[in-house]
N, C-alpha and C. Protein backbone atom coordinates (compact mmCIF):
# COMPACT_ATOMS: atom_id res chain seq x y z
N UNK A 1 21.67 0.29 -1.57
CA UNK A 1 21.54 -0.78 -0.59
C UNK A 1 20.06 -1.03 -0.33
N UNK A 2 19.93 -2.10 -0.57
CA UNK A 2 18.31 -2.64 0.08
C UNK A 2 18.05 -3.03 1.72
N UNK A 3 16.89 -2.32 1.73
CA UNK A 3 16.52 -2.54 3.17
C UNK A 3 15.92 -3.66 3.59
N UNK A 4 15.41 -3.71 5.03
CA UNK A 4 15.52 -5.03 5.72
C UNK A 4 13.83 -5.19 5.46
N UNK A 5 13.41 -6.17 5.73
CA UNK A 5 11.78 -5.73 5.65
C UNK A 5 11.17 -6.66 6.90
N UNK A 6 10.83 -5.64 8.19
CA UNK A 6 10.38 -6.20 9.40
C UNK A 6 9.26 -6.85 9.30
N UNK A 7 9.33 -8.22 9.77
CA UNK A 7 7.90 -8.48 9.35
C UNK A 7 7.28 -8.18 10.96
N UNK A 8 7.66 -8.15 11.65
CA UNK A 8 7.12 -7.97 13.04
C UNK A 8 6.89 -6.58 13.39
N UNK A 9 7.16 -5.79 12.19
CA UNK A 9 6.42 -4.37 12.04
C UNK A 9 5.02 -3.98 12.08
N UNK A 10 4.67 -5.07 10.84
CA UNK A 10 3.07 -4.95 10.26
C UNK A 10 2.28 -6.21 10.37
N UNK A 11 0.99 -5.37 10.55
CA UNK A 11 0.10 -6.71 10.38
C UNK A 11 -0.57 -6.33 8.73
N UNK A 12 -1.10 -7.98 8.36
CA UNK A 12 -1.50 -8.05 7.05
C UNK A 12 -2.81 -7.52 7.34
N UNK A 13 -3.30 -6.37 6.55
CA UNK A 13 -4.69 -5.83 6.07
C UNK A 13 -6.23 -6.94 5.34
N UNK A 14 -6.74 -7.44 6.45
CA UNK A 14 -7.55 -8.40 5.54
C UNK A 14 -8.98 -7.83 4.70
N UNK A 15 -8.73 -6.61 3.81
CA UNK A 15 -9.50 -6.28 3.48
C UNK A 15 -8.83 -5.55 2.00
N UNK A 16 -9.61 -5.17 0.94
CA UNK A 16 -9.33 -4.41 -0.10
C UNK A 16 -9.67 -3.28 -0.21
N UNK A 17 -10.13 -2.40 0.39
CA UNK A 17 -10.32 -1.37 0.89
C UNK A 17 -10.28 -0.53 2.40
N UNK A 18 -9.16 1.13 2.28
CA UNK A 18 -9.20 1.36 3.51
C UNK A 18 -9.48 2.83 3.33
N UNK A 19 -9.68 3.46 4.41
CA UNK A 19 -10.16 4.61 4.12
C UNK A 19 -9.52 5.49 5.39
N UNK A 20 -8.33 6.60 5.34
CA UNK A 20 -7.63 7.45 6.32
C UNK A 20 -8.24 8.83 6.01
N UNK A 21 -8.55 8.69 7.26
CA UNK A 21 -9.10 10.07 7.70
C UNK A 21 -7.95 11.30 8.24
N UNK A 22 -7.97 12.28 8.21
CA UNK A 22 -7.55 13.02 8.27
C UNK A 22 -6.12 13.37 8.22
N UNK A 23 -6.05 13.07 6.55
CA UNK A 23 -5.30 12.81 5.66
C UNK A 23 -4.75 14.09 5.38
N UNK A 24 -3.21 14.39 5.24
CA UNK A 24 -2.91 15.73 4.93
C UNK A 24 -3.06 15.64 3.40
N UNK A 25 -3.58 16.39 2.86
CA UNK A 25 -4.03 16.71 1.54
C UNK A 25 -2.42 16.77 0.56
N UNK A 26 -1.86 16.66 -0.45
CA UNK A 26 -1.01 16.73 -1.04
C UNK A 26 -0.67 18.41 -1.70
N UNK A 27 0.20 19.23 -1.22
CA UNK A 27 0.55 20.47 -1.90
C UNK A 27 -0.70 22.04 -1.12
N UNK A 28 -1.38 21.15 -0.05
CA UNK A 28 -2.28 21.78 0.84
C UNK A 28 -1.79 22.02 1.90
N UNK A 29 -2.29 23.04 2.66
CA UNK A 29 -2.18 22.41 4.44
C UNK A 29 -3.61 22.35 5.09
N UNK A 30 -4.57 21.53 4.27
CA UNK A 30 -5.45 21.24 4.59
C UNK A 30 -5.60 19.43 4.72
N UNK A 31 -6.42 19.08 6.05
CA UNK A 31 -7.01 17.57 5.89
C UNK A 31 -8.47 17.21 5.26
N UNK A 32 -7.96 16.48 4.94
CA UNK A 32 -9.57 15.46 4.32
C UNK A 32 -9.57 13.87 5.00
N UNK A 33 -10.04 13.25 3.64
CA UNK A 33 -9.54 11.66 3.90
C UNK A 33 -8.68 10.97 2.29
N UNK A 34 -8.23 9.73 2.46
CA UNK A 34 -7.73 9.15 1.45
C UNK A 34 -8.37 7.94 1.35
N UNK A 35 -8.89 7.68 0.23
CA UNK A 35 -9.74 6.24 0.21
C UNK A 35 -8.66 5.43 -0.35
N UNK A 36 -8.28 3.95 -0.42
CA UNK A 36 -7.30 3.36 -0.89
C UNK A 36 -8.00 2.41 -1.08
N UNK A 37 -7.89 1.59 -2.42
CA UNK A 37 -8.62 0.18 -3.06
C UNK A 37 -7.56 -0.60 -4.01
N UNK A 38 -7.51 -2.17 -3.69
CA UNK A 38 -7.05 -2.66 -4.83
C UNK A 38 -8.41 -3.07 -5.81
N UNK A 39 -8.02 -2.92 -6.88
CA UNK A 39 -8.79 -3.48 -8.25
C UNK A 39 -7.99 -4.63 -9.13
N UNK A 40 -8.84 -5.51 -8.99
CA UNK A 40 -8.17 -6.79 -9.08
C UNK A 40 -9.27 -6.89 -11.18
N UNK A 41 -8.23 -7.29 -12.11
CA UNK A 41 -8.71 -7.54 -13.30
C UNK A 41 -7.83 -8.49 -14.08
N UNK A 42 -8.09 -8.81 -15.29
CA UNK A 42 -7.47 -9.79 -16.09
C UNK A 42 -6.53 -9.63 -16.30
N UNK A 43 -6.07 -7.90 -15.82
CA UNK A 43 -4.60 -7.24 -16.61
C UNK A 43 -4.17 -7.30 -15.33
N UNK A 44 -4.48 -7.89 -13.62
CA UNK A 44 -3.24 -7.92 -12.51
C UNK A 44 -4.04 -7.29 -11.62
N UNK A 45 -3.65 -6.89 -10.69
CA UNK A 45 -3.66 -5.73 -9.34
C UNK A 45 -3.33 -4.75 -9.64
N UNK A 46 -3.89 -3.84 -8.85
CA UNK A 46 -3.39 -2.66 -9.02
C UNK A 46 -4.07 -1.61 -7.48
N UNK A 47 -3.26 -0.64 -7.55
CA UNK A 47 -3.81 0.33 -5.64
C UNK A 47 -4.85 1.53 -6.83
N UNK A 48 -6.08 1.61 -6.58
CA UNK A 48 -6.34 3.00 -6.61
C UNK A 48 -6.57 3.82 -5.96
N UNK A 49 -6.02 5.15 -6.02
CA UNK A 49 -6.56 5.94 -4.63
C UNK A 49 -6.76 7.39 -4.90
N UNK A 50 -7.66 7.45 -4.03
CA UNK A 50 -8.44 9.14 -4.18
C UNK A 50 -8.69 9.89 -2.97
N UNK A 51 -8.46 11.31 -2.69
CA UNK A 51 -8.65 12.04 -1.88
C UNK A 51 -10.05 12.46 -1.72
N UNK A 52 -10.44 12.96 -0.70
CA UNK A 52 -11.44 13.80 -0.24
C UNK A 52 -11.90 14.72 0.43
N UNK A 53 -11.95 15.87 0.09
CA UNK A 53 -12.01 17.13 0.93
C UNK A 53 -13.04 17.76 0.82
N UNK A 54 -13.90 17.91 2.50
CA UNK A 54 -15.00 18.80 2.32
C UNK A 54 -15.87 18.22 1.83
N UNK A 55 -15.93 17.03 1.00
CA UNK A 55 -16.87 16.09 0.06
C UNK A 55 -16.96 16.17 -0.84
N UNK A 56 -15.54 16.66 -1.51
CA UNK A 56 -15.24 16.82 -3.09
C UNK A 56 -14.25 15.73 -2.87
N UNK A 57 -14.07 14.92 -4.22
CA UNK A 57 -13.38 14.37 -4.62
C UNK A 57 -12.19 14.73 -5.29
N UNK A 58 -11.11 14.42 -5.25
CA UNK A 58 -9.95 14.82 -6.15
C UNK A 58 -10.10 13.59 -7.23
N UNK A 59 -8.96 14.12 -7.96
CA UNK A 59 -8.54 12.91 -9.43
C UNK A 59 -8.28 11.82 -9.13
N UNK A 60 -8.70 10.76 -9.12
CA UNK A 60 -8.42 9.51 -9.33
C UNK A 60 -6.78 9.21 -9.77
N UNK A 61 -6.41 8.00 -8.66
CA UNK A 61 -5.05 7.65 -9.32
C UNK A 61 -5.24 6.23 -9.35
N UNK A 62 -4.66 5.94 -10.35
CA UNK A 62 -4.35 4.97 -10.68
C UNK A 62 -3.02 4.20 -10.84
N UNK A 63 -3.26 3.30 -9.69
CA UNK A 63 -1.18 2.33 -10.07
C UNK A 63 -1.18 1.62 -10.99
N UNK A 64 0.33 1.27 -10.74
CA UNK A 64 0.13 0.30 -12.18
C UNK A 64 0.02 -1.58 -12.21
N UNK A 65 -0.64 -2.38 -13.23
CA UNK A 65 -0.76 -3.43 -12.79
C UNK A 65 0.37 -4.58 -11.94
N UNK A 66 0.45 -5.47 -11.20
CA UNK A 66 1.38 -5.82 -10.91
C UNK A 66 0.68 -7.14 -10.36
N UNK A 67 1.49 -8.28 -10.15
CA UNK A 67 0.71 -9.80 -9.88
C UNK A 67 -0.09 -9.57 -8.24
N UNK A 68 0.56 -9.00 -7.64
CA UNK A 68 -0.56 -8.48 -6.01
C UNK A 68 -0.54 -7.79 -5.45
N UNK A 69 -1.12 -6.80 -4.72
CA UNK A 69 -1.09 -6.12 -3.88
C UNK A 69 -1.60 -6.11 -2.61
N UNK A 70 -1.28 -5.72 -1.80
CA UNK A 70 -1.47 -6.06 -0.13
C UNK A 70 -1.67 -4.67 0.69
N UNK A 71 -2.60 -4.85 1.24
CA UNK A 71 -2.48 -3.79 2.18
C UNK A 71 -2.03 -4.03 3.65
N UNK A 72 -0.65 -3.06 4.14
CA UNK A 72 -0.49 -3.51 5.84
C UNK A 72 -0.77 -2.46 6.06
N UNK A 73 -0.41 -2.82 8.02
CA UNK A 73 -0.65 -1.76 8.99
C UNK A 73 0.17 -2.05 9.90
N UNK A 74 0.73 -0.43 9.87
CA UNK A 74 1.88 -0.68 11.03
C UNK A 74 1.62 -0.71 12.39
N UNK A 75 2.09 -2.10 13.05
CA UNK A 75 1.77 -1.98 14.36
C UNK A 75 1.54 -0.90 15.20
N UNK A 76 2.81 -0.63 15.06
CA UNK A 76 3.30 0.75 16.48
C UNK A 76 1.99 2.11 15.91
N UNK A 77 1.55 2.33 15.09
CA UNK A 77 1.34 3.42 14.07
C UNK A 77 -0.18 3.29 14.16
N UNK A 78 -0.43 2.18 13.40
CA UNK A 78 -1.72 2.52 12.39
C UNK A 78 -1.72 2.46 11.10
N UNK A 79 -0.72 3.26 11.01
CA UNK A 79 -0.39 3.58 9.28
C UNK A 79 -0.42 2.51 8.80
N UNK A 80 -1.23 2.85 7.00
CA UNK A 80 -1.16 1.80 6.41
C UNK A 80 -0.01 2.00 5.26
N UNK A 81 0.41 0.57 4.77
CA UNK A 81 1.43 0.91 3.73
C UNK A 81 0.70 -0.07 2.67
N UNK A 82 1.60 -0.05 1.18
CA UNK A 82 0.72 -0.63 0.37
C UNK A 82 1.92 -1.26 -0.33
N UNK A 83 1.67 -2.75 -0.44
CA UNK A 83 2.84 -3.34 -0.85
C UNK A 83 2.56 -4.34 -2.52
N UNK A 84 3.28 -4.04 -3.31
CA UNK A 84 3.03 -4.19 -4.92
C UNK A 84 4.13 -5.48 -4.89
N UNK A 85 3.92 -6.23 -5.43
CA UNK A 85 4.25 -7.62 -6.42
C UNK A 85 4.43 -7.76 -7.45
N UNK A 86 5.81 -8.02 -8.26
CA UNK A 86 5.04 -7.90 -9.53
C UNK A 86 6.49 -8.74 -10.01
N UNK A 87 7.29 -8.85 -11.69
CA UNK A 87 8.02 -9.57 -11.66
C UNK A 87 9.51 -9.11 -11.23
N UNK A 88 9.38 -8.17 -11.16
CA UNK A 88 10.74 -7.17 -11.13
C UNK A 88 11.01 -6.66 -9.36
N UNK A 89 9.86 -7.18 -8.97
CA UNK A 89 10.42 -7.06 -7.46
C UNK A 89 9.39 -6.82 -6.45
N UNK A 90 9.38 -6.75 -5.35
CA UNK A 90 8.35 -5.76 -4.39
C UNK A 90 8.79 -4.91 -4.05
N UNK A 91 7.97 -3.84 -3.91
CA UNK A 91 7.70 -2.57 -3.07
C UNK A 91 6.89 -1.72 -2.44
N UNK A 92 7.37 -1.53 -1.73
CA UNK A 92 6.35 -1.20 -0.82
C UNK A 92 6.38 0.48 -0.02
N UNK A 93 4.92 1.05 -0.25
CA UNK A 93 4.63 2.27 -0.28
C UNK A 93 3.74 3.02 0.81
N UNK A 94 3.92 4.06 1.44
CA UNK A 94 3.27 4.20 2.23
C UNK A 94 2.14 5.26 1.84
N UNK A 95 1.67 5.90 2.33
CA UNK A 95 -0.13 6.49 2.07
C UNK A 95 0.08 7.67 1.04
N UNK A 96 1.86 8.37 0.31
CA UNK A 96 1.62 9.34 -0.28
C UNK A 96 1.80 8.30 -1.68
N UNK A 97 2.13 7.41 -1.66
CA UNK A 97 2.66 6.55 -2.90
C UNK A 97 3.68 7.23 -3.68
N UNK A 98 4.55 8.30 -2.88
CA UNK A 98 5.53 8.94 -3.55
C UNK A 98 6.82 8.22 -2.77
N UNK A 99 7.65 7.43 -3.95
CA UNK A 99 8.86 7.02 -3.63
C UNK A 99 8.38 5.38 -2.74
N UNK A 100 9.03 4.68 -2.61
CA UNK A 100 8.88 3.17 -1.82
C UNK A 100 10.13 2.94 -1.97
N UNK A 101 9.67 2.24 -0.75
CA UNK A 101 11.40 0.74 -0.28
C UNK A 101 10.94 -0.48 -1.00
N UNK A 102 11.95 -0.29 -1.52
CA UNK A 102 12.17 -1.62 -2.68
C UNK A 102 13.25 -3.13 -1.80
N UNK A 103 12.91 -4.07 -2.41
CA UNK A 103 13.80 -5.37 -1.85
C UNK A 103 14.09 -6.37 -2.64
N UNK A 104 16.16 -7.04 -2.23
CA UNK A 104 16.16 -7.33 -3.08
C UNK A 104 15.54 -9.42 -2.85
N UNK A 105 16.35 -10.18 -3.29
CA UNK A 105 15.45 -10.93 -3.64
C UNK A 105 15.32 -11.78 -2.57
N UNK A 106 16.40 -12.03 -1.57
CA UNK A 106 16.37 -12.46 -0.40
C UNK A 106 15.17 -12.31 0.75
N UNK A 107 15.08 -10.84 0.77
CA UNK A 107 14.15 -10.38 1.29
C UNK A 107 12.49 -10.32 0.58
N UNK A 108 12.56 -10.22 -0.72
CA UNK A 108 11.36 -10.85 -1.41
C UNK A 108 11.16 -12.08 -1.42
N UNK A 109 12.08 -13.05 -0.64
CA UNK A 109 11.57 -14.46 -0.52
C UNK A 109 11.02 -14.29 1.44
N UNK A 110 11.61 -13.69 1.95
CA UNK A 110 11.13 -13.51 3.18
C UNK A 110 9.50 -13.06 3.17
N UNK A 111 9.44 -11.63 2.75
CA UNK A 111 8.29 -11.07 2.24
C UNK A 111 7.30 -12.11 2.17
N UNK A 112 7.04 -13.03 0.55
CA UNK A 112 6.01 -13.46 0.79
C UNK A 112 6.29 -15.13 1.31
N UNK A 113 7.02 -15.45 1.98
CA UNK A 113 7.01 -16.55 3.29
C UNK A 113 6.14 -15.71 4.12
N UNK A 114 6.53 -14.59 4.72
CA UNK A 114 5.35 -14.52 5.49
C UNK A 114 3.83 -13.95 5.31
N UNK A 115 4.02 -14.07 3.73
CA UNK A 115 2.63 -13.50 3.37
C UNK A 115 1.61 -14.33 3.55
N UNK A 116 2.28 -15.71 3.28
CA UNK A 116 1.94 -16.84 2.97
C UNK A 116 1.78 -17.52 4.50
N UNK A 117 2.42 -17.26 5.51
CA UNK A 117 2.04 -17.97 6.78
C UNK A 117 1.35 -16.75 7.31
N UNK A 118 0.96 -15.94 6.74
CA UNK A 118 -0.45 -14.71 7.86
C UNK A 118 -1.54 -15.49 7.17
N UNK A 119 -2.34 -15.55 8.83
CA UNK A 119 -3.71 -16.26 9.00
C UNK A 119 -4.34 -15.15 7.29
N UNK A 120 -5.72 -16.53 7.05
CA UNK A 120 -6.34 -15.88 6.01
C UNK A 120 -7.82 -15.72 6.52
């Protein structure tokens, strides 16, 4: 079953880069930060994102291309989530990029209606 997608959850991120601080580290129980960037090229969008601990860098990740990506923020929260475009659907991911809520097409016409009426 596909979920609902609040738009009165999030506000649209007007920037391509964000940077969360005190970030629980992945497979740690230590914090750092998480830098998050889209990279926009001839081959699409795409999220890259990298950790930081102590002022070491971890491995670079890399998503995969897709026609856009968006960064929100959840009202109530802060939290940012990271939402992918592409032809096969949207989804949308929050700061571990493990697993996303996917939607089906109803709600991907909702989606970017209001992508499309947030101020630019």
């Amino acid at each position: 079953m596909y979920k609902q997608f609040e738009t009165d959850r999030f506000d649209l991120v007007k920037t391509d880069k964000v940077r969360i601080e005190n970030y629980l580290l992945s497979g740690h129980s230590q914090r750092g930060e998480l830098n998050v960037w889209i990279d926009v090229s001839d081959k699409g969008n795409r999220f890259l994102y990298q950790s930081t601990f102590q002022g070491n860098k971890n491995y670079l990740h890399t998503g995969v291309y897709t026609k856009k990506c968006h960064i929100l923020s959840e009202k109530l929260t802060g939290h940012y989530y990271f939402l992918d475009i592409n032809d096969c659907g949207i989804w949308l991911f929050n700061d571990t990029f493990s697993g996303s809520e996917n939607y089906d097409l109803d709600q991907s016409i909702k989606i970017q209606q209001w992508l499309d009426s947030s101020p630019q």
